[in-house]
PDB file of N, CA and C in Angstrom:
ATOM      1  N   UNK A   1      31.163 -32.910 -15.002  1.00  0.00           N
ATOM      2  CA  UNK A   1      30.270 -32.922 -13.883  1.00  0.00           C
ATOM      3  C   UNK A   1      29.384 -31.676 -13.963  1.00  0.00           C
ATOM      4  N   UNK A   2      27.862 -31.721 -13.648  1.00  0.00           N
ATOM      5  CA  UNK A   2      27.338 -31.035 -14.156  1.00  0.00           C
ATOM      6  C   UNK A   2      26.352 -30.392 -12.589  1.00  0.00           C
ATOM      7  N   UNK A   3      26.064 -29.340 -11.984  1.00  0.00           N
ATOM      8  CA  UNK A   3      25.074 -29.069 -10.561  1.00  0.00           C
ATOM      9  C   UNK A   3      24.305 -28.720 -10.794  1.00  0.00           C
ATOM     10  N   UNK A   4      23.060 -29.120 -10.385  1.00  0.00           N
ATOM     11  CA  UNK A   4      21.726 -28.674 -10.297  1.00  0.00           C
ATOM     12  C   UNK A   4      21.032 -27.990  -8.911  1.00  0.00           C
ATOM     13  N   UNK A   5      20.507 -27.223  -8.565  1.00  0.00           N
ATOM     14  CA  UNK A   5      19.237 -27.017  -7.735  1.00  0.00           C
ATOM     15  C   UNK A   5      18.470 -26.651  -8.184  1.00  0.00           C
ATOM     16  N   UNK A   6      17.639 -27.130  -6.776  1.00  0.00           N
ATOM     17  CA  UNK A   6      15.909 -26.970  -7.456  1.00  0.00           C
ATOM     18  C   UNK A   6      15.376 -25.962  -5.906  1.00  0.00           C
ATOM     19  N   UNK A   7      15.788 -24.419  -5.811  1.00  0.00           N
ATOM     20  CA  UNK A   7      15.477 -23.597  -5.234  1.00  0.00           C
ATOM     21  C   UNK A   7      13.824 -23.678  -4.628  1.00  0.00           C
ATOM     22  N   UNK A   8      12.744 -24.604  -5.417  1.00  0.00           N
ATOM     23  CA  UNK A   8      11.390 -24.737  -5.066  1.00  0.00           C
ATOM     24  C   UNK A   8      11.123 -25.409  -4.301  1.00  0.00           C
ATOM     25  N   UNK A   9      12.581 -26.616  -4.204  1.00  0.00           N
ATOM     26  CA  UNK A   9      12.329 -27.576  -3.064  1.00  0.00           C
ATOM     27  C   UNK A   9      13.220 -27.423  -1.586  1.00  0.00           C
ATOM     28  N   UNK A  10      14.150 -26.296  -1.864  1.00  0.00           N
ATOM     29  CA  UNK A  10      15.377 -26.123  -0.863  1.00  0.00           C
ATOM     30  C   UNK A  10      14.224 -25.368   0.463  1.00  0.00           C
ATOM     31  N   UNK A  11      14.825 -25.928   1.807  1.00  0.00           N
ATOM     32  CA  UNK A  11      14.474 -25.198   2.804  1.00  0.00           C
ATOM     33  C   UNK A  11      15.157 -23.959   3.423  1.00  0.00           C
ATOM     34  N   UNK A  12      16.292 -24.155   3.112  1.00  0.00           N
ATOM     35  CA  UNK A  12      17.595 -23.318   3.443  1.00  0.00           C
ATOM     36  C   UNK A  12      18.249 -23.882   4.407  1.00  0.00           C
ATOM     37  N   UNK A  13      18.516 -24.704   4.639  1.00  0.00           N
ATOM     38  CA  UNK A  13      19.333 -25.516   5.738  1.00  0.00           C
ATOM     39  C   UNK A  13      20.346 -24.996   5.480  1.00  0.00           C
ATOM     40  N   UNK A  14      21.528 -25.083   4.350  1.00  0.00           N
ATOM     41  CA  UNK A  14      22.293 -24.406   4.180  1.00  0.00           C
ATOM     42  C   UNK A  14      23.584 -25.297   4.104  1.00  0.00           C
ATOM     43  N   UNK A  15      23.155 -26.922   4.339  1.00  0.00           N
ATOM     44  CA  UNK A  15      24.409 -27.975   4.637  1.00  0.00           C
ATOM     45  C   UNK A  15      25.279 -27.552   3.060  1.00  0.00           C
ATOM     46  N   UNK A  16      24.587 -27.762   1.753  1.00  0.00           N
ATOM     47  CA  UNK A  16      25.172 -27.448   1.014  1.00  0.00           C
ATOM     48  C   UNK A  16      26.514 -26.351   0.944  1.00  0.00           C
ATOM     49  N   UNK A  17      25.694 -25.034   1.380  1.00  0.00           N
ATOM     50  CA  UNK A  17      27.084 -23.743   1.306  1.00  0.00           C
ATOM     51  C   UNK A  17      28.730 -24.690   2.191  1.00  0.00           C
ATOM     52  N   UNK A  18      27.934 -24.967   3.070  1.00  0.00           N
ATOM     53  CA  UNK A  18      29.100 -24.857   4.232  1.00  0.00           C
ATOM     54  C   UNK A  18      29.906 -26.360   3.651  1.00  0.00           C
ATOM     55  N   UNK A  19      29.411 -26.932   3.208  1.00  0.00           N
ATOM     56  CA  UNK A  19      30.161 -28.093   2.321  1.00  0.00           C
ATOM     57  C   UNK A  19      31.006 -27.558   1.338  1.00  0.00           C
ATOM     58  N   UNK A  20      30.620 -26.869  -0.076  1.00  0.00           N
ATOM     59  CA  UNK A  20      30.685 -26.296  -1.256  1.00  0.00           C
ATOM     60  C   UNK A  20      30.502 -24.974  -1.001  1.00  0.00           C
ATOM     61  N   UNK A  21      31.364 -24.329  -0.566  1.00  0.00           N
ATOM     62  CA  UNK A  21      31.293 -22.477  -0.858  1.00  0.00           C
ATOM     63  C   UNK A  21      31.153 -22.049  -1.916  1.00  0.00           C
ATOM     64  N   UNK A  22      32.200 -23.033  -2.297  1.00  0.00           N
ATOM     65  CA  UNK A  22      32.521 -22.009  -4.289  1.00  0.00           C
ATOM     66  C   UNK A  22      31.527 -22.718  -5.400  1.00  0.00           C
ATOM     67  N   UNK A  23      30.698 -23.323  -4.551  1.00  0.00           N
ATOM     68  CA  UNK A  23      29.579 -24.500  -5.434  1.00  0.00           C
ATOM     69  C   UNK A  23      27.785 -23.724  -5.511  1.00  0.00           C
ATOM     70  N   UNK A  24      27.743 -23.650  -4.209  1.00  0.00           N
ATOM     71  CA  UNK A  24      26.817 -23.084  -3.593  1.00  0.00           C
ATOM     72  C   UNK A  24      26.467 -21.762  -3.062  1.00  0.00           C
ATOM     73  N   UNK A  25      25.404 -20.966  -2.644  1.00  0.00           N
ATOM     74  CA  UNK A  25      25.107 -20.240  -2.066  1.00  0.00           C
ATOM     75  C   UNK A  25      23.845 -19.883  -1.551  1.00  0.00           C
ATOM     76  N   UNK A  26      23.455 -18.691  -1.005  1.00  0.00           N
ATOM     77  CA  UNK A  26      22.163 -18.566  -0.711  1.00  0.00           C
ATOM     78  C   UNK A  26      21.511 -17.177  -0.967  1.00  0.00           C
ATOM     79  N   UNK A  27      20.511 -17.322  -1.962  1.00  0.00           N
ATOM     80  CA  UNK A  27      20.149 -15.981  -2.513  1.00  0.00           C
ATOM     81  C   UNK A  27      19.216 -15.050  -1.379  1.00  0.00           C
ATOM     82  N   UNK A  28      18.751 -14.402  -1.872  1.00  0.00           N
ATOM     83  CA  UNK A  28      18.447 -13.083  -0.822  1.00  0.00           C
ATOM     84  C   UNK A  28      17.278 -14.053  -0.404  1.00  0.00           C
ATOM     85  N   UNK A  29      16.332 -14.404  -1.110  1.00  0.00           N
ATOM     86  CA  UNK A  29      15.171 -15.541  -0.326  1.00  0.00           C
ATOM     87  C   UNK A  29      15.819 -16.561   0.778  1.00  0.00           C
ATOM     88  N   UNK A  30      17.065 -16.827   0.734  1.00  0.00           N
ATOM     89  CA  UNK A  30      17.383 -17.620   1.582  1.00  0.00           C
ATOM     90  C   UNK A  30      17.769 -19.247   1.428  1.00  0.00           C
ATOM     91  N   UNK A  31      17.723 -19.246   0.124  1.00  0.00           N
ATOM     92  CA  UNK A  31      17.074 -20.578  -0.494  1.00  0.00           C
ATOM     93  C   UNK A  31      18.638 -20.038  -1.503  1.00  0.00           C
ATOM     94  N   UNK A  32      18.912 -21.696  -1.708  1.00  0.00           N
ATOM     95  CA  UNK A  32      19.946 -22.097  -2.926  1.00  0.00           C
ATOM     96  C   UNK A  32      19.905 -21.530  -4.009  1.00  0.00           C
ATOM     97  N   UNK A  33      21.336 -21.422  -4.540  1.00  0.00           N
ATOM     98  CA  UNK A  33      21.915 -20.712  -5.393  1.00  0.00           C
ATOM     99  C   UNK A  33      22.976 -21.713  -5.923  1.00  0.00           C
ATOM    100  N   UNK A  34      23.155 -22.086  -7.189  1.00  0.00           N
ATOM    101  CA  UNK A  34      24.749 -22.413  -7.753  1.00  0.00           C
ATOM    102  C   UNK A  34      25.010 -21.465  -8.509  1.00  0.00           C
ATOM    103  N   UNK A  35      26.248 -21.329  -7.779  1.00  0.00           N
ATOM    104  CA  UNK A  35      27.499 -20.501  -8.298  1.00  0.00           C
ATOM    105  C   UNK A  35      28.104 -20.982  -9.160  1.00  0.00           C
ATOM    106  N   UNK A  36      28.564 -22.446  -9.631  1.00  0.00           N
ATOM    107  CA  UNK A  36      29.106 -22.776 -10.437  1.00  0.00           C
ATOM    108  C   UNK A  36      28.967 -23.958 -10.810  1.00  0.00           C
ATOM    109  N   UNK A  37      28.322 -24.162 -11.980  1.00  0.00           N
ATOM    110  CA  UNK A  37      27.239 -25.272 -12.064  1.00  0.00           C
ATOM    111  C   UNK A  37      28.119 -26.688 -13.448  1.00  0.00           C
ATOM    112  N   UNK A  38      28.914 -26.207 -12.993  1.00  0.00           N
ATOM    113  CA  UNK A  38      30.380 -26.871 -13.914  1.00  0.00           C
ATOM    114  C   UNK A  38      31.372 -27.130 -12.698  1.00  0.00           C
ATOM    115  N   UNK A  39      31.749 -27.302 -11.545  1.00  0.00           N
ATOM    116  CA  UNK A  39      32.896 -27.384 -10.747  1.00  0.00           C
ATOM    117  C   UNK A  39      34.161 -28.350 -11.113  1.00  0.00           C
ATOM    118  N   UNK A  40      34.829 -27.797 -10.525  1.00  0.00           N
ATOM    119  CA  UNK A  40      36.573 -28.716 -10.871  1.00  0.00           C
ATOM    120  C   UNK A  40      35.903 -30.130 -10.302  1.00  0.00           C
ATOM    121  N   UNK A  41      36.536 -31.303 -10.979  1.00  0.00           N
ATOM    122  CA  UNK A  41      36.611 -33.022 -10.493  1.00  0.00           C
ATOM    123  C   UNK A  41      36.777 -32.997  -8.845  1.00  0.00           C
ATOM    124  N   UNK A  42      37.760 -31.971  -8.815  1.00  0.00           N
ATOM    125  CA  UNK A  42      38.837 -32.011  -7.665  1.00  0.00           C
ATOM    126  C   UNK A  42      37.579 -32.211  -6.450  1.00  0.00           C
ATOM    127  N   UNK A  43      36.343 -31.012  -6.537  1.00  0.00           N
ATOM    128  CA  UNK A  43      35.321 -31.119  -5.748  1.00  0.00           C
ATOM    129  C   UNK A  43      34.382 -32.006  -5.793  1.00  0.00           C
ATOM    130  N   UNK A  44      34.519 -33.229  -6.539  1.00  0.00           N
ATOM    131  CA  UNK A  44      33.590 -34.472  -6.085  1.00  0.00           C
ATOM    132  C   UNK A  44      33.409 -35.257  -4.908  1.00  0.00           C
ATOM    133  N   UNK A  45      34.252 -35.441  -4.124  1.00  0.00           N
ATOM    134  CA  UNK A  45      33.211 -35.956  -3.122  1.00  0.00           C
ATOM    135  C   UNK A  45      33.107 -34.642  -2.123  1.00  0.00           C
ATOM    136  N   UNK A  46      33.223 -33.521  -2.284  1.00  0.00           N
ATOM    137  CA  UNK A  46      32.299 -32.526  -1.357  1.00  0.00           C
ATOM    138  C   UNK A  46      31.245 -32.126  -2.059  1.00  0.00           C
ATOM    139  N   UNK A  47      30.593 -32.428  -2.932  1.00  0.00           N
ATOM    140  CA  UNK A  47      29.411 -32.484  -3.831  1.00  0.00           C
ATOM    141  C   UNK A  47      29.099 -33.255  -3.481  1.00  0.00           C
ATOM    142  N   UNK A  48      29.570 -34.372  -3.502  1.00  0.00           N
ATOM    143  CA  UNK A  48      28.265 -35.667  -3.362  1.00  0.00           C
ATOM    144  C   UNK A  48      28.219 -35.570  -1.630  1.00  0.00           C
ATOM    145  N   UNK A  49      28.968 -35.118  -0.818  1.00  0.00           N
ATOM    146  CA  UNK A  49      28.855 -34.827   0.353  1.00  0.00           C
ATOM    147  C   UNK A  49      27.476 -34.198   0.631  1.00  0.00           C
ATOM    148  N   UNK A  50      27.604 -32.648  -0.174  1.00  0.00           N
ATOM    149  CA  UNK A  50      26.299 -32.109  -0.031  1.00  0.00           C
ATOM    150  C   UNK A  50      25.380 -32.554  -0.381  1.00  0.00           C
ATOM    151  N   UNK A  51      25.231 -33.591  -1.205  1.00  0.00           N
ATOM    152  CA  UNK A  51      23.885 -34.261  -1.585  1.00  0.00           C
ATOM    153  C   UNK A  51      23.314 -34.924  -1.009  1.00  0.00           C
ATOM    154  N   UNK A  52      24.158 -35.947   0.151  1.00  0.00           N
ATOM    155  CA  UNK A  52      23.848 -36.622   0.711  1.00  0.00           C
ATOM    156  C   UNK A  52      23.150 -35.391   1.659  1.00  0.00           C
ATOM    157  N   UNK A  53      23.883 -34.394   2.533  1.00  0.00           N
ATOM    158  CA  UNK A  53      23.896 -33.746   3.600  1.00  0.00           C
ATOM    159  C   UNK A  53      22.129 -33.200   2.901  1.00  0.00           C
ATOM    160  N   UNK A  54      21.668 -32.668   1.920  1.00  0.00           N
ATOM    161  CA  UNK A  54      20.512 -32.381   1.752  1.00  0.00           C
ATOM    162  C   UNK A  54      19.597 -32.383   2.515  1.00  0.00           C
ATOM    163  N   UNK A  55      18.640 -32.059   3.687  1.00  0.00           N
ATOM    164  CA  UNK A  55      17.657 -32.651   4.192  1.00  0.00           C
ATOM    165  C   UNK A  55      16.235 -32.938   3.139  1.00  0.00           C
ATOM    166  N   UNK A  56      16.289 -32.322   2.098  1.00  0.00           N
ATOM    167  CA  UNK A  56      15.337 -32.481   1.012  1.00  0.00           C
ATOM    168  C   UNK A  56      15.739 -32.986  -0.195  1.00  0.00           C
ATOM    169  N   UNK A  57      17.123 -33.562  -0.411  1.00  0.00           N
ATOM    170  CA  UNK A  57      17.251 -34.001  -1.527  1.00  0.00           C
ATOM    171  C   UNK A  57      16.889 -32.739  -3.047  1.00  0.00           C
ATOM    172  N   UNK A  58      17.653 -31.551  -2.652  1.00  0.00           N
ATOM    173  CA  UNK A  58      17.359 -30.076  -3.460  1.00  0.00           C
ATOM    174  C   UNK A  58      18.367 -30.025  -5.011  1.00  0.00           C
ATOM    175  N   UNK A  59      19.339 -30.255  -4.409  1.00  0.00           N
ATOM    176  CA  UNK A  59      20.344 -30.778  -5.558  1.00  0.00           C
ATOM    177  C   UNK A  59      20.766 -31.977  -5.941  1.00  0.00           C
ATOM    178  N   UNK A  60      21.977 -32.117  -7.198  1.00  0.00           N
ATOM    179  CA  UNK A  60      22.049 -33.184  -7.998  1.00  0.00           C
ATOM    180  C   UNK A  60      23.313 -32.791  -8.230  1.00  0.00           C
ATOM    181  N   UNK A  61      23.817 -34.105  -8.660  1.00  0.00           N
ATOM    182  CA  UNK A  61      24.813 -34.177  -9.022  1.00  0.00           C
ATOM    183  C   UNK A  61      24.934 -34.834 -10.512  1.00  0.00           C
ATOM    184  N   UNK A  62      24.861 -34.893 -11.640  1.00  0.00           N
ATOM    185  CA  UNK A  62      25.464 -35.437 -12.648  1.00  0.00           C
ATOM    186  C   UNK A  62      26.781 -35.835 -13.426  1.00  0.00           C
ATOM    187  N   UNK A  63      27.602 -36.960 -13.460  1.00  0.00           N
ATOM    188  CA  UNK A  63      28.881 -36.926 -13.957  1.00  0.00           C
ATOM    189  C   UNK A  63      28.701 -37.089 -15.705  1.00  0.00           C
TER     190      UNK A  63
END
């Protein structure tokens, strides 16, 4: 499983962090960050959680 963001399109809502802590974050702009852009299986559906939760559709998920 593979995470993407796209920091150009993030607003900072922030649904991501609070879904995915150890997935996500938010850099000093305020705007998305992955922390770990490889995560355990174990965190698949709180990934695809956050994807859905997106209001911009910022990240991805790839298996």
């Amino acid at each position: 499983m593979k995470i993407s963001a796209d920091p150009e399109v993030c607003l900072g809502a922030a649904m991501c962090t609070g879904l995915a802590p150890a997935v996500f974050g938010l850099g000093e702009d305020g705007l998305v960050t992955v922390l770990d852009d490889e995560p355990p299986v174990e965190l698949r559906d709180r990934l695809r959680q956050a994807v859905r939760a997106c209001p911009v559709s910022a990240i991805r998920v790839q298996d």
